[in-house]
Every structure is written in structure tokens, then in C-alpha cells.
C-alpha atoms as a PDB file:
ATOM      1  CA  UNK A   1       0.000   0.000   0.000  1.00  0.00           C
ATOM      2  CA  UNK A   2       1.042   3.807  -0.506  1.00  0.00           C
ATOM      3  CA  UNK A   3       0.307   6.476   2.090  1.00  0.00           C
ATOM      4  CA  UNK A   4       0.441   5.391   5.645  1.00  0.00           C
ATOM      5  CA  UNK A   5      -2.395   8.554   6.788  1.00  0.00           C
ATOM      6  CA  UNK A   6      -5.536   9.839   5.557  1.00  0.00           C
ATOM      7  CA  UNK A   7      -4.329  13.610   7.001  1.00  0.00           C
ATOM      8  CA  UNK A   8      -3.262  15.009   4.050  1.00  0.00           C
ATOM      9  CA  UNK A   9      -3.225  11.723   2.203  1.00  0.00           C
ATOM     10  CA  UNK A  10       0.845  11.383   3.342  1.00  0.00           C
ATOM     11  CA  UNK A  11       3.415   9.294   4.171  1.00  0.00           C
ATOM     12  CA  UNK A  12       4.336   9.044   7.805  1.00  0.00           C
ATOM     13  CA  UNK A  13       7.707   9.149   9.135  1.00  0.00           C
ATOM     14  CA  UNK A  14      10.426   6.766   8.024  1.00  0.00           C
ATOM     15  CA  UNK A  15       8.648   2.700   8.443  1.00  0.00           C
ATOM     16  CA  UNK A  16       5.473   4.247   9.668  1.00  0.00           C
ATOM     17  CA  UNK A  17       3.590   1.188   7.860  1.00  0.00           C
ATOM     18  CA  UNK A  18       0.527   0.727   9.716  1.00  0.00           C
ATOM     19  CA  UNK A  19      -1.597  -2.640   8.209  1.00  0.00           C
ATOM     20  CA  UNK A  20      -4.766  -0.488   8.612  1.00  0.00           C
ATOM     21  CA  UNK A  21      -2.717   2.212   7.072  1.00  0.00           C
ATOM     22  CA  UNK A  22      -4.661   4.967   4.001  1.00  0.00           C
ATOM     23  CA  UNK A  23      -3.245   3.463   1.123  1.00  0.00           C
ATOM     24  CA  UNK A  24      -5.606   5.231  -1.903  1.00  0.00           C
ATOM     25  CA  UNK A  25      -6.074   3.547  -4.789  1.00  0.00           C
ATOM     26  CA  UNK A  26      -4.884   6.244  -6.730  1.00  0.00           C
ATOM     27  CA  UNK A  27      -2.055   6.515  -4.914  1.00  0.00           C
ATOM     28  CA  UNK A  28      -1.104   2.674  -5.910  1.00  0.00           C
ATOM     29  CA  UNK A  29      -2.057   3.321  -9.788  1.00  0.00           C
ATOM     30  CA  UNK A  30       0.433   6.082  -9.393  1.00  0.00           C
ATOM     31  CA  UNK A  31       3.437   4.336  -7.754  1.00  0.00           C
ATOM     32  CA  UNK A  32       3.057   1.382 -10.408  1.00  0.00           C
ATOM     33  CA  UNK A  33       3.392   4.333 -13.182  1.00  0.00           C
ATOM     34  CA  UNK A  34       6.419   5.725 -11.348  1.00  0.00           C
ATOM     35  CA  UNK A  35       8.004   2.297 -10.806  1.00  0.00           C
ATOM     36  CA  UNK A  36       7.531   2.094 -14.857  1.00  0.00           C
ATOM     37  CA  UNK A  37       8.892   5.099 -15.655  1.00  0.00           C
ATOM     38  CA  UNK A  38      11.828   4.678 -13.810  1.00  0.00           C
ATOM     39  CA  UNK A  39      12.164   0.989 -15.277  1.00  0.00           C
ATOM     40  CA  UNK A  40      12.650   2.594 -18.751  1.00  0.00           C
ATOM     41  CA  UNK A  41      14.951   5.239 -17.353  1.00  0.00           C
ATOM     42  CA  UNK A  42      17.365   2.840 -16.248  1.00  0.00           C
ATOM     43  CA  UNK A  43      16.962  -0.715 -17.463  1.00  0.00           C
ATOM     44  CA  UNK A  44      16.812  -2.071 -13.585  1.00  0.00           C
ATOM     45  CA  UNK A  45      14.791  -5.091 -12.874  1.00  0.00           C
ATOM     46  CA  UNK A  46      14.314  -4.241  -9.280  1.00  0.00           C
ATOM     47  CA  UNK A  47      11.811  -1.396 -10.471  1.00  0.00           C
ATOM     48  CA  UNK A  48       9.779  -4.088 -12.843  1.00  0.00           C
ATOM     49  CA  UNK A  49       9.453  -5.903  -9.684  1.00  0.00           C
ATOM     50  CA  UNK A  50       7.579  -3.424  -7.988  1.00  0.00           C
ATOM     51  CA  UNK A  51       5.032  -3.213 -11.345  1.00  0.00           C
ATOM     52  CA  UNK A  52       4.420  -6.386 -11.277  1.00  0.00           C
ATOM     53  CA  UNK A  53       3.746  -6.424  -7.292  1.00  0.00           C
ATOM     54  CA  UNK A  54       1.082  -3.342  -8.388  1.00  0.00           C
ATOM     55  CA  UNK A  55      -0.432  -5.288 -11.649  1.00  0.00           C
ATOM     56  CA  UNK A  56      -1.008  -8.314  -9.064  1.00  0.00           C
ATOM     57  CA  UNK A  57      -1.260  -7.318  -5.416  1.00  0.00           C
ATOM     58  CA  UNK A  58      -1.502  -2.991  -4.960  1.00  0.00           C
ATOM     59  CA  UNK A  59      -4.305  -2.487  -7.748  1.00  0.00           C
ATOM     60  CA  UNK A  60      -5.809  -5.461  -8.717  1.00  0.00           C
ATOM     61  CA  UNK A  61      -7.607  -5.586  -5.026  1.00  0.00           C
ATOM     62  CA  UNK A  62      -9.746  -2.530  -5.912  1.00  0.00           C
ATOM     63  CA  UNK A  63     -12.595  -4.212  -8.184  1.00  0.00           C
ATOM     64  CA  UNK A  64     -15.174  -6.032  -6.525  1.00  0.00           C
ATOM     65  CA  UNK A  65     -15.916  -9.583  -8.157  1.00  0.00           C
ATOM     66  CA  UNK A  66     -18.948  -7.681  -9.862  1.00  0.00           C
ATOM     67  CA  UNK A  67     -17.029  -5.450 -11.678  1.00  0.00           C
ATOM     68  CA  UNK A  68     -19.206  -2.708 -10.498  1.00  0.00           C
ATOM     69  CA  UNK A  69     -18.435  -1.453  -7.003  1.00  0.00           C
ATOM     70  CA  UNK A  70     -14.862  -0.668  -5.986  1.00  0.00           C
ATOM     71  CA  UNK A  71     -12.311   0.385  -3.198  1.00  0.00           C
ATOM     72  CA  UNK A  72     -11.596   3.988  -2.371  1.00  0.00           C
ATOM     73  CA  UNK A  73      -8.861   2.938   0.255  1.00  0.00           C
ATOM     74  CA  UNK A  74      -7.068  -0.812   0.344  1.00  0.00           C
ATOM     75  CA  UNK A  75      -5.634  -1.162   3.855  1.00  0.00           C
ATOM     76  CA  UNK A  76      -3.850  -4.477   4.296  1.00  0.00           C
ATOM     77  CA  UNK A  77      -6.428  -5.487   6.991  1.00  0.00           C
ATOM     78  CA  UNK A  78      -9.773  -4.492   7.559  1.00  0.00           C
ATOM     79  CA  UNK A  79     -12.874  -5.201   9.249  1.00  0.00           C
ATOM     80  CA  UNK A  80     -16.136  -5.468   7.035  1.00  0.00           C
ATOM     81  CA  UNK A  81     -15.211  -2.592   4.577  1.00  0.00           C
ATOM     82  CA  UNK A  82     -18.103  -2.546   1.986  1.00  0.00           C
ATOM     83  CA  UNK A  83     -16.929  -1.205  -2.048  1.00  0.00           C
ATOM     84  CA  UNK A  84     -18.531   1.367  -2.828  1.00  0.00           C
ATOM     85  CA  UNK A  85     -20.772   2.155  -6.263  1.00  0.00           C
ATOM     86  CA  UNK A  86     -18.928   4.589  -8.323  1.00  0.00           C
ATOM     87  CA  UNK A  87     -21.974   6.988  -9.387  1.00  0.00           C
ATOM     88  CA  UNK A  88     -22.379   7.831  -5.601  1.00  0.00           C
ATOM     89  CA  UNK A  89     -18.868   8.133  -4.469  1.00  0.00           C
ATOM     90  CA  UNK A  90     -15.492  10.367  -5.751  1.00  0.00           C
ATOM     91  CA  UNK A  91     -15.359   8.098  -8.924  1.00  0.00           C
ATOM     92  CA  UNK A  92     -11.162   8.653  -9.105  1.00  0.00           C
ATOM     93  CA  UNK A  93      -9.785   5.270  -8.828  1.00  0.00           C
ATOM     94  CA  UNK A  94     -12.057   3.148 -11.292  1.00  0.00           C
ATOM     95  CA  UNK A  95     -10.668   5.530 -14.135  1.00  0.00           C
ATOM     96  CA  UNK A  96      -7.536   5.065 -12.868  1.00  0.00           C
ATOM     97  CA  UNK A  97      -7.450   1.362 -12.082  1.00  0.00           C
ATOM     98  CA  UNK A  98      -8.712   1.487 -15.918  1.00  0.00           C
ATOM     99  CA  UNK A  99      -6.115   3.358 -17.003  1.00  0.00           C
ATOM    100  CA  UNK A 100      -2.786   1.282 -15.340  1.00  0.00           C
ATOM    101  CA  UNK A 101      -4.235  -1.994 -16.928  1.00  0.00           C
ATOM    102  CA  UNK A 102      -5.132  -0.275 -20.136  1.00  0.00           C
ATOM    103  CA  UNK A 103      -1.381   0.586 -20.906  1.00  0.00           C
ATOM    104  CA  UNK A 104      -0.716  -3.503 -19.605  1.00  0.00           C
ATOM    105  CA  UNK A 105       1.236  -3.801 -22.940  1.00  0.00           C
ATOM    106  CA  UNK A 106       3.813  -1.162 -22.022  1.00  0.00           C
ATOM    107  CA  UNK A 107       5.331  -3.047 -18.959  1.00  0.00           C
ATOM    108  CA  UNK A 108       5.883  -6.126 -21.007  1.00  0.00           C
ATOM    109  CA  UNK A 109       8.364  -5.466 -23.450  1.00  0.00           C
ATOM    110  CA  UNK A 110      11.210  -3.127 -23.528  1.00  0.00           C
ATOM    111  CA  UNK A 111      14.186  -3.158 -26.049  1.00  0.00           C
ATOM    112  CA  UNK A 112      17.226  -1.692 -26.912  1.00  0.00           C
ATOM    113  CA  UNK A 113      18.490  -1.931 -30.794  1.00  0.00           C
ATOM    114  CA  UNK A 114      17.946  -5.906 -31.606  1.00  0.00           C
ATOM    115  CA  UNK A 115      17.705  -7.026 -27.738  1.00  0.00           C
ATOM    116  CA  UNK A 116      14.718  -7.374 -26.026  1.00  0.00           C
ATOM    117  CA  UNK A 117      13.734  -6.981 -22.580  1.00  0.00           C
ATOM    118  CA  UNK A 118      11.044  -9.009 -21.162  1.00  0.00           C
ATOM    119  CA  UNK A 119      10.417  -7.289 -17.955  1.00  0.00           C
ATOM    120  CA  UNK A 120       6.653  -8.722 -17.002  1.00  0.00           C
ATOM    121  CA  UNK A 121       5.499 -12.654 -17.805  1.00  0.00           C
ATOM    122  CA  UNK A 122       2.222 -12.243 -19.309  1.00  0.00           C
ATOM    123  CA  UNK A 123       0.878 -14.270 -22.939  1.00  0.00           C
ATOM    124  CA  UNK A 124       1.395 -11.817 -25.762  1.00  0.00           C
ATOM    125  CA  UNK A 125       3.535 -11.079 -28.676  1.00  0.00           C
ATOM    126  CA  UNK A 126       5.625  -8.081 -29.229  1.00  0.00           C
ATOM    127  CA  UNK A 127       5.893  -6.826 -33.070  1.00  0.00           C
ATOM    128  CA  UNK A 128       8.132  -3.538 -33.362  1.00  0.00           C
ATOM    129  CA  UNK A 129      10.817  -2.589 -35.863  1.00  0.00           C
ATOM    130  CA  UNK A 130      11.124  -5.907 -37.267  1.00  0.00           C
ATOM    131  CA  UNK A 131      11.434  -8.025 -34.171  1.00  0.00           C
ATOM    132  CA  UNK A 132       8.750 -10.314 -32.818  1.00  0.00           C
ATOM    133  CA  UNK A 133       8.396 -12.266 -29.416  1.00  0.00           C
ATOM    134  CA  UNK A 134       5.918 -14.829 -28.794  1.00  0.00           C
ATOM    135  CA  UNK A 135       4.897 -15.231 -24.939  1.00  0.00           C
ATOM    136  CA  UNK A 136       3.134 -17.842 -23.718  1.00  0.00           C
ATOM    137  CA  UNK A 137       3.463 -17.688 -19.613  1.00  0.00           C
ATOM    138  CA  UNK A 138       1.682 -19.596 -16.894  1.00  0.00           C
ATOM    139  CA  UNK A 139       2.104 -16.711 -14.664  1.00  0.00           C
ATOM    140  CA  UNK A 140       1.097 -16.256 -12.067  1.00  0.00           C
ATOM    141  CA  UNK A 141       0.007 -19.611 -10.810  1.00  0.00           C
ATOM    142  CA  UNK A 142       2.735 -21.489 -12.725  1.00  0.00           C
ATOM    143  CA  UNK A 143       6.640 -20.362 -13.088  1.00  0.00           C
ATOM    144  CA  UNK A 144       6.913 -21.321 -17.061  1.00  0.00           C
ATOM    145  CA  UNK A 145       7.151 -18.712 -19.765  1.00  0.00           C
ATOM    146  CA  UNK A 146       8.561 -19.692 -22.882  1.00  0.00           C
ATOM    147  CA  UNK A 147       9.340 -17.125 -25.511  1.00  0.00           C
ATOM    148  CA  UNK A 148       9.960 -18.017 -29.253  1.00  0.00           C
ATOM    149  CA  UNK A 149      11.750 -15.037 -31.516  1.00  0.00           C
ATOM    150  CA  UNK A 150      12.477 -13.241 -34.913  1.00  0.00           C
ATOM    151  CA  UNK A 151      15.201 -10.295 -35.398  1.00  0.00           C
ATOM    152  CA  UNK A 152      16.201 -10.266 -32.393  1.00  0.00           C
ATOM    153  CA  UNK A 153      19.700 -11.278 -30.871  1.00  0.00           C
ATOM    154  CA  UNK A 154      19.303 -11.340 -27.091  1.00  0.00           C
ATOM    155  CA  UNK A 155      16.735 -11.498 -24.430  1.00  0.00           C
ATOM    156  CA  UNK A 156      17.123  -9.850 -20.867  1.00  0.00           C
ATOM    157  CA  UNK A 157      14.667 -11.964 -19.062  1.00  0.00           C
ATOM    158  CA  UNK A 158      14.199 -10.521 -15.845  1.00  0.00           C
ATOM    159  CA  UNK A 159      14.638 -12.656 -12.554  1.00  0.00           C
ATOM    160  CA  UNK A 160      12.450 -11.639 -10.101  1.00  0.00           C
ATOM    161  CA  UNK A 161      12.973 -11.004  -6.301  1.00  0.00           C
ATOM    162  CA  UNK A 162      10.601 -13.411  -4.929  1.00  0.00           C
ATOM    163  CA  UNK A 163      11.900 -16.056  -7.637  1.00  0.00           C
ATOM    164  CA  UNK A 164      15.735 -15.393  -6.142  1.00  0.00           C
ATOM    165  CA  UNK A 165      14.366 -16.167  -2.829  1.00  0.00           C
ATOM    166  CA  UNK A 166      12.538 -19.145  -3.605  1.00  0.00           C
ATOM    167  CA  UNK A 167      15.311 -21.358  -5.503  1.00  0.00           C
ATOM    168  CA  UNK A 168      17.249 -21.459  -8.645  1.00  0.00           C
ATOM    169  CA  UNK A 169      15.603 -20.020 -11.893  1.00  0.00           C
ATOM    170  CA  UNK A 170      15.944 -23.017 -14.759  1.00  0.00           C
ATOM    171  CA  UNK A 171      16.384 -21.458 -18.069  1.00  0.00           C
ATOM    172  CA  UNK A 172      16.493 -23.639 -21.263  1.00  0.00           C
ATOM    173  CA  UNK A 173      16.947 -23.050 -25.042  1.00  0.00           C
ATOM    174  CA  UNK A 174      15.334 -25.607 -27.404  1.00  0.00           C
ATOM    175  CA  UNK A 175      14.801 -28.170 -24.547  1.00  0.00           C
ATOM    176  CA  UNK A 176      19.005 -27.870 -23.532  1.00  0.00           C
ATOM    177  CA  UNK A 177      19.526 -25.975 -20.666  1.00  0.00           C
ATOM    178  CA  UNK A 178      20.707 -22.853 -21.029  1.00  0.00           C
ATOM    179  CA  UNK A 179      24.637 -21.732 -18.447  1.00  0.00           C
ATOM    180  CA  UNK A 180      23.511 -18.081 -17.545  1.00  0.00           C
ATOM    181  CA  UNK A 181      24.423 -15.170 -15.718  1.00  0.00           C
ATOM    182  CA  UNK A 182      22.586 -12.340 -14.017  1.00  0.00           C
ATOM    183  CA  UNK A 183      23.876  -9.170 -15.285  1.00  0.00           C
ATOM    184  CA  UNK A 184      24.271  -5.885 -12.765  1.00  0.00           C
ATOM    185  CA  UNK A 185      20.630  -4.988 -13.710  1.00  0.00           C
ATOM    186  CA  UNK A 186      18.900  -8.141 -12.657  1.00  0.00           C
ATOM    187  CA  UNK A 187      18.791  -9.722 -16.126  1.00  0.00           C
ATOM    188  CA  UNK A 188      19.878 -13.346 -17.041  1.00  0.00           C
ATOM    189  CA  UNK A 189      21.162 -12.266 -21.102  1.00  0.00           C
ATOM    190  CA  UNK A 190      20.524 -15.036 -23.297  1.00  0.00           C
ATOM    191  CA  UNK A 191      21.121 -14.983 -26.998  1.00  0.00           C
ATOM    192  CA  UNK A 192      18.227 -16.296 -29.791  1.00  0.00           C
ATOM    193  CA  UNK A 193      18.451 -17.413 -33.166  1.00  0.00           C
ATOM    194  CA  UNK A 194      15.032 -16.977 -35.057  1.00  0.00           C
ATOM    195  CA  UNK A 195      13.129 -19.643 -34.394  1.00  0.00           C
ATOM    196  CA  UNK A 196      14.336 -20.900 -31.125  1.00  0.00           C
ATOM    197  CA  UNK A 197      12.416 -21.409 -28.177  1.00  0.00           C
ATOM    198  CA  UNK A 198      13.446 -20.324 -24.652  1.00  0.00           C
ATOM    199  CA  UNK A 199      11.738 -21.459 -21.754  1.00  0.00           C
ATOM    200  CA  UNK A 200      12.228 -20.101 -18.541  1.00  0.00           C
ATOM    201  CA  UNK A 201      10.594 -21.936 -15.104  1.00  0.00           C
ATOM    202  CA  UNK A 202      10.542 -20.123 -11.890  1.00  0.00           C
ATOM    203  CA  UNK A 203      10.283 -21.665  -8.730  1.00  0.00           C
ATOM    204  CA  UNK A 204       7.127 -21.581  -7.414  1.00  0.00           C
ATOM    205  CA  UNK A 205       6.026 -22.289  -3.805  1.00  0.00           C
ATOM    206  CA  UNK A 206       4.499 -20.526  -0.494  1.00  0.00           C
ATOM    207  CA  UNK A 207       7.073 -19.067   1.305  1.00  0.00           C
ATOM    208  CA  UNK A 208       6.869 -16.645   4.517  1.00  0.00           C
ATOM    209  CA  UNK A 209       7.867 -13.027   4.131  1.00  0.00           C
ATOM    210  CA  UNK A 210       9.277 -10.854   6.959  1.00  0.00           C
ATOM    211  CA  UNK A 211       9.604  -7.454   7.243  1.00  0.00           C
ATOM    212  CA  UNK A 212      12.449  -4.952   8.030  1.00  0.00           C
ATOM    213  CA  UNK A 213      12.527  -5.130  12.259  1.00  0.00           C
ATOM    214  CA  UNK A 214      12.078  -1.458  12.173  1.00  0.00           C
ATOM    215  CA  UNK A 215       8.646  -1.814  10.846  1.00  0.00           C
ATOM    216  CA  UNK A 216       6.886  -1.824  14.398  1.00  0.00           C
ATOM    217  CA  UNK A 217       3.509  -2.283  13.378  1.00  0.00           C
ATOM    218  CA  UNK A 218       4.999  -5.952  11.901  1.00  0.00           C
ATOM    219  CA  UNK A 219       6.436  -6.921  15.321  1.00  0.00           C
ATOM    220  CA  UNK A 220       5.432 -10.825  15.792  1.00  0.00           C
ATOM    221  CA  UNK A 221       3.930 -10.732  12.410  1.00  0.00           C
ATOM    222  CA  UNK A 222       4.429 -12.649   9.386  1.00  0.00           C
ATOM    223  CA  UNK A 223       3.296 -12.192   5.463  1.00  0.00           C
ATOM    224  CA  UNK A 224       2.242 -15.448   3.250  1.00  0.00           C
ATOM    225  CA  UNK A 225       3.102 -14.893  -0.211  1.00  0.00           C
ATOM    226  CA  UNK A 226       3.253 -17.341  -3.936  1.00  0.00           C
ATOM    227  CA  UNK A 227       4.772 -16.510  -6.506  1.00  0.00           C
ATOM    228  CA  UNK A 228       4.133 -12.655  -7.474  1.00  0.00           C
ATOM    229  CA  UNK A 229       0.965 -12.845  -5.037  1.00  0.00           C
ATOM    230  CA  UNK A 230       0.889 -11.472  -1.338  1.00  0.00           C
ATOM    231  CA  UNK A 231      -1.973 -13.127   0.402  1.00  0.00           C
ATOM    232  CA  UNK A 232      -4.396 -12.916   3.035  1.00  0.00           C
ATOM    233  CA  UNK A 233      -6.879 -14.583   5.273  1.00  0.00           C
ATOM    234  CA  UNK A 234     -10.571 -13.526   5.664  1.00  0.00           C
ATOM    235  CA  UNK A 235     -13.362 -14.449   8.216  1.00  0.00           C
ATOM    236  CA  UNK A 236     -15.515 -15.916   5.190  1.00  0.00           C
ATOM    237  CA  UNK A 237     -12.977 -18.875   4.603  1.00  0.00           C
ATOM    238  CA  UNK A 238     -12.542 -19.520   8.886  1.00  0.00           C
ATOM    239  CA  UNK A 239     -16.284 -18.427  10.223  1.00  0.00           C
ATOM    240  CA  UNK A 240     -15.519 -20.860  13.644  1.00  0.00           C
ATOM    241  CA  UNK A 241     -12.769 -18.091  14.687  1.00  0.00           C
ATOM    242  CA  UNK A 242     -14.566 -16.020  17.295  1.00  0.00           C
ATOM    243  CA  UNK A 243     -13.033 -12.131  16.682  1.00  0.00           C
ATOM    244  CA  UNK A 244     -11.624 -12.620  13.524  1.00  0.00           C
ATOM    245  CA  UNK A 245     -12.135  -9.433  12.402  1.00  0.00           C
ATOM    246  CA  UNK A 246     -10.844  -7.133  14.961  1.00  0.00           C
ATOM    247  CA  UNK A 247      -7.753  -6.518  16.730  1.00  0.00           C
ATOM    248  CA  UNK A 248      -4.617  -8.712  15.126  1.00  0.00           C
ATOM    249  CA  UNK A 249      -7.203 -11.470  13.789  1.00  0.00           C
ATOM    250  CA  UNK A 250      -6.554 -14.394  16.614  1.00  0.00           C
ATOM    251  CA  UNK A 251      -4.826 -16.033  14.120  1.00  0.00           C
ATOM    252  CA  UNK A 252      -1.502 -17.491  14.896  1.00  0.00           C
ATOM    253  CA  UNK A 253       0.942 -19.562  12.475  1.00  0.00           C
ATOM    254  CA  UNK A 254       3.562 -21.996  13.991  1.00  0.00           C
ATOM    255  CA  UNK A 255       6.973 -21.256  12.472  1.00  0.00           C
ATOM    256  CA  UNK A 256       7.219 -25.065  11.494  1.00  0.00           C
ATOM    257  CA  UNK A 257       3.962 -24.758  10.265  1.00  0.00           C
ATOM    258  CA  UNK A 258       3.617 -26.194   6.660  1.00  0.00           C
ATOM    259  CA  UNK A 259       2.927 -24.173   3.984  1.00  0.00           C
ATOM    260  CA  UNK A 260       0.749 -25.819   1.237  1.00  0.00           C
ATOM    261  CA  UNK A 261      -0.430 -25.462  -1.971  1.00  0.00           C
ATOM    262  CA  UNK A 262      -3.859 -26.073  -4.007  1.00  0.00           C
ATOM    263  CA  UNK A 263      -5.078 -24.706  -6.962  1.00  0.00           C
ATOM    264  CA  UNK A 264      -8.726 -24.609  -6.474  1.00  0.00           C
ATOM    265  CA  UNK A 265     -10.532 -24.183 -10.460  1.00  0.00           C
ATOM    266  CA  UNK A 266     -14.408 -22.990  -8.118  1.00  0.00           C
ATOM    267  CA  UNK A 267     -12.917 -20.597  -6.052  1.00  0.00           C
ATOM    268  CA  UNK A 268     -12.598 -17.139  -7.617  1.00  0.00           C
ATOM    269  CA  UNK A 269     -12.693 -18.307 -10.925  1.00  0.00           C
ATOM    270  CA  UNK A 270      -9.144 -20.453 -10.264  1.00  0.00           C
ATOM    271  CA  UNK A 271      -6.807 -19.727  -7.724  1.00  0.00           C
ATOM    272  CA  UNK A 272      -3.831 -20.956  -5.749  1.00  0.00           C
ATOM    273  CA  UNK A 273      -4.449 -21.393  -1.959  1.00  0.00           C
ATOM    274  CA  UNK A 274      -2.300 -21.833   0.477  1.00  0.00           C
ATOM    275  CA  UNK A 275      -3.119 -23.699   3.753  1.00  0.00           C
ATOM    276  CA  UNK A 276      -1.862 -24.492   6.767  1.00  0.00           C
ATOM    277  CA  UNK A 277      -2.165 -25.434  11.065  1.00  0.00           C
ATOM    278  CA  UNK A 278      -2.728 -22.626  12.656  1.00  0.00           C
ATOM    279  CA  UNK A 279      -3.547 -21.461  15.875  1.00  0.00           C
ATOM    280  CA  UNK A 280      -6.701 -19.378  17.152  1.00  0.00           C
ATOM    281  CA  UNK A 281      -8.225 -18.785  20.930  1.00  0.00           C
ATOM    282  CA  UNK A 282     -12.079 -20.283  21.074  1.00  0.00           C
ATOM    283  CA  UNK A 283     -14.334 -18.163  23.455  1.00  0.00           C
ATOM    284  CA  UNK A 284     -12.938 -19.589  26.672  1.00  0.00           C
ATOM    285  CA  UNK A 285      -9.829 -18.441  25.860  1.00  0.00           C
ATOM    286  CA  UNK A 286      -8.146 -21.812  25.005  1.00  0.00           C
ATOM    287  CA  UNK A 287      -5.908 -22.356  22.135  1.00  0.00           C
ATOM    288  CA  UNK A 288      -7.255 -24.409  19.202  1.00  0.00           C
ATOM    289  CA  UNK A 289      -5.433 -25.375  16.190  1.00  0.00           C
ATOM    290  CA  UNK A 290      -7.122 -25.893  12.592  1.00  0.00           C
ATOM    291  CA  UNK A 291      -6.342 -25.928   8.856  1.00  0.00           C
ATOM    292  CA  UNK A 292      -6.403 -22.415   7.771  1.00  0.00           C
ATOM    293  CA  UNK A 293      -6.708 -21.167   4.268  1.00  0.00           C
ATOM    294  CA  UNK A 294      -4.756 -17.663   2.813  1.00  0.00           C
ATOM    295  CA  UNK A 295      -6.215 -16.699  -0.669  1.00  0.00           C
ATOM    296  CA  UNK A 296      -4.726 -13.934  -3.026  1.00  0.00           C
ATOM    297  CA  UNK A 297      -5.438 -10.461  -1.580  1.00  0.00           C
END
């Protein structure tokens, strides 16, 4: 999210990240365009990483599953925020949100003479100044891309954060795989022939995220994350938990706690879960432990 209070629509001071912090729509839209921008500036993957963490987790969150009513503010936790319709409310962030996905073909591709930059994994083919790249991808809820070329000598395929984090990044050209190195922008530089497929697989699995210890509000706190996705856990999926929805959630997850995986085709139209054993107090104040799902937020 971006802008920790509603005074003034600001930032606090340095790691003031509250979870129940402002965090405008608009304000999201705009750091995805500045993250762009300064992508194409300077050719640094680290700043496609934070697009693609605002095409999946800092924008995406704003339409309702109707497509109709939408979120003024996105807070990472909340307690029984309703959207709102746009002809009654300030209508700013459905244009918006509208506009950051509407220029969706700009993040994908960059390039530089005959090289090519793929900066975002999403199906599509590029056709400019006599160079075409065919993208078929299985992101986000599977780590293959594979990318087939014409006119073009080498691709910078970008490795993501979260992929470094996870494992190793398997990269192969025509079925062989491919000895690569990460240049000093975050790119692994392979070079094509026409014709040749490259396939790239990212490891793909739950993992925890923690944040920076000067982040107070995150003190004893732990993110669930897969892939590009951040995730969360709602009161629909765990309506047994007494107080869900207020305070820090009474939910607890065991640091050996496994983390697992599901893709569930009926839920959302098709998404990855993640599940674990987790911990909650019952109304007596005892602790229980049950399986717990986290769904994209």
C-alpha cells in the first residue's frame, strides 16, 4: 500500500507502515506508473518488480468480483469494509485502475536496438521494428514462460525477487539448458536465433515473508506470499474463529507450520491457496489449532 495517513493523504515518518494504514487507490495506480517510468529510465529489474507487485497485489484488489463497485482505500487489513458504487462516491480510482491496466502492454516489453527486454510474464507477442516475441506464460500460478523469436539477438529476461528467494531459476533453449548469468541490472542475457524457443521456469512455492525489524507495526507478524501474489486470510474462509475481524485477527501460524499449496478451479474463478495449522483462541480463551486457508489479496 502507498500512504500510511488519511491527514493530508501522506506518508508518515520513516517505516510508519501501519496494516490499517490509508493506502488510496490512486495513490497505488500512481506508484506502479512511477516504478515504470523509472524501469525505462534505467533498465533495472528491481523497479519491474515493484510493477508487477502493483499489476497483481496494490491495484488489482480494488474491483469487486462484480465489476461494479470498488475500493476507495485498500488497507492491508480491515474489518467489514463494503466497495462502494462509483456513481455515488469520488469516482477517481475506477478511471484510474482502468487506465494502469489499459497501458498492460507497455510493462511487457522493452528493447534496446535488436535485444529485447522481457520485464513482465504475461501471454502476448511483441511486433516492433522488425522483431517479434511470442509469450506464452503460466504466470502467475505457474513459473513457465517460454518465448519463441524473430530479429532479435538477445533477451534480458528478468529474474524476479521473490523467484531469487525461492530457488534457482531453470532457463532452457530448445529443450538444452541454457549456463547463464545475471547481469548488474537483474537480467539473465541469453542470446536467440530466429526460431528458437526459450523457456524459462521459476520456482514456485508458499514461502513466509518478513519485514524490516524497524517496521513496528509488523512486530510478531508474518506475510504469506506465492509466486508474485501477497496473500491474506478472511473471516468468510474460517467463520468458527470467534473475533476474527478485529484486533490482530486471533490467528496465529507456527513457524514449522507447513505451507501448502492447491489450486482450487471454483474458487474465484481459479486460484492458488495456500493452507496451513494454525492457531486461534475459542471463546474460553483456550488455544485451538485448525487448517487455515490464505487466498490472493
Amino acid at each position: 500500500g502507498v500512504g500510511a495517513t488519511g491527514a493530508d493523504e501522506a506518508y508518515g515518518p520513516n517505516y510508519d507502515l501501519p496494516n490499517d494504514g490509508y493506502c488510496e487507490t490512486c495513490a497505488q495506480v500512481a506508484m506502479g506508473f512511477f516504478s515504470q517510468h523509472l524501469a525505462q529510465a534505467f533498465g533495472q529489474a528491481e523497479y519491474a518488480d515493484i510493477v508487477e507487485k502493483y499489476i497483481y497485489d496494490g491495484v488489482l484488489g480494488c474491483i469487486g468480483a462484480d465489476g461494479d463497485s470498488f475500493y476507495y482505500q485498500q488497507p492491508l487489513t480491515d474489518k467489514n469494509r463494503p466497495r462502494w458504487d462509483w456513481i455515488e462516491h469520488t469516482p477517481c480510482c475506477p478511471p484510474m485502475f482502468l487506465k494502469f491496466y489499459g497501458e498492460m502492454p507497455a510493462y511487457i516489453y522493452a528493447y534496446d536496438g535488436s535485444e529485447v527486454y522481457i520485464n513482465q510474464f504475461i501471454s502476448s507477442t511483441m511486433d516492433v521494428d522488425g522483431m517479434t516475441v511470442a509469450q506464452e506464460s503460466g504466470m502467475p500460478w505457474g513459473g513457465t514462460s517460454t518465448f519463441t523469436t524473430s530479429g532479435v539477438s538477445r533477451l534480458h529476461i528478468r529474474i524476479p525477487d521473490w523467484a531469487k528467494e525461492t530457488g534457482t531459476t531453470v532457463i532452457k533453449v530448445d529443450g538444452a539448458q541454457a549456463e547463464y548469468t545475471v547481469d548488474a541490472n537483474g537480467y539473465a542475457v541469453i542470446p536467440v536465433q530466429d526460431g528458437q524457443k526459450v523457456e524459462v521456469t521459476f520456482p514456485m512455492e508458499a514461502r513466509r515473508v518478513y519485514s524490516d525489524e524497524r517496521v513496528t507495526a509488523n512486530e510478531g507478524k508474518v506475510a504469506l506470499a506465492y509466486g508474485p501474489l501477497v496473500y491474506c486470510v478472511e473471516s468468510t474462509d474460517m467463520p468458527y474463529i470467534p473475533n476474527f475481524s478485529s484486533g490482530d485477527g486471533n490467528i496465529g501460524l507456527p513457524k514449522d507450520a507447513e505451507l501448502t499449496t492447491r489450486f482450487e478451479e471454483d474458487l474465484l474463478g481459479g486460484v492458488q491457496t495456500i493452507t496451513f495449522q494454525g492457531e486461534y483462541y475459542d471463546n474460553f480463551g483456550e488455544k485451538q489449532t485448525a487448517e487455515l486457508k490464505a487466498i490472493p489479496f
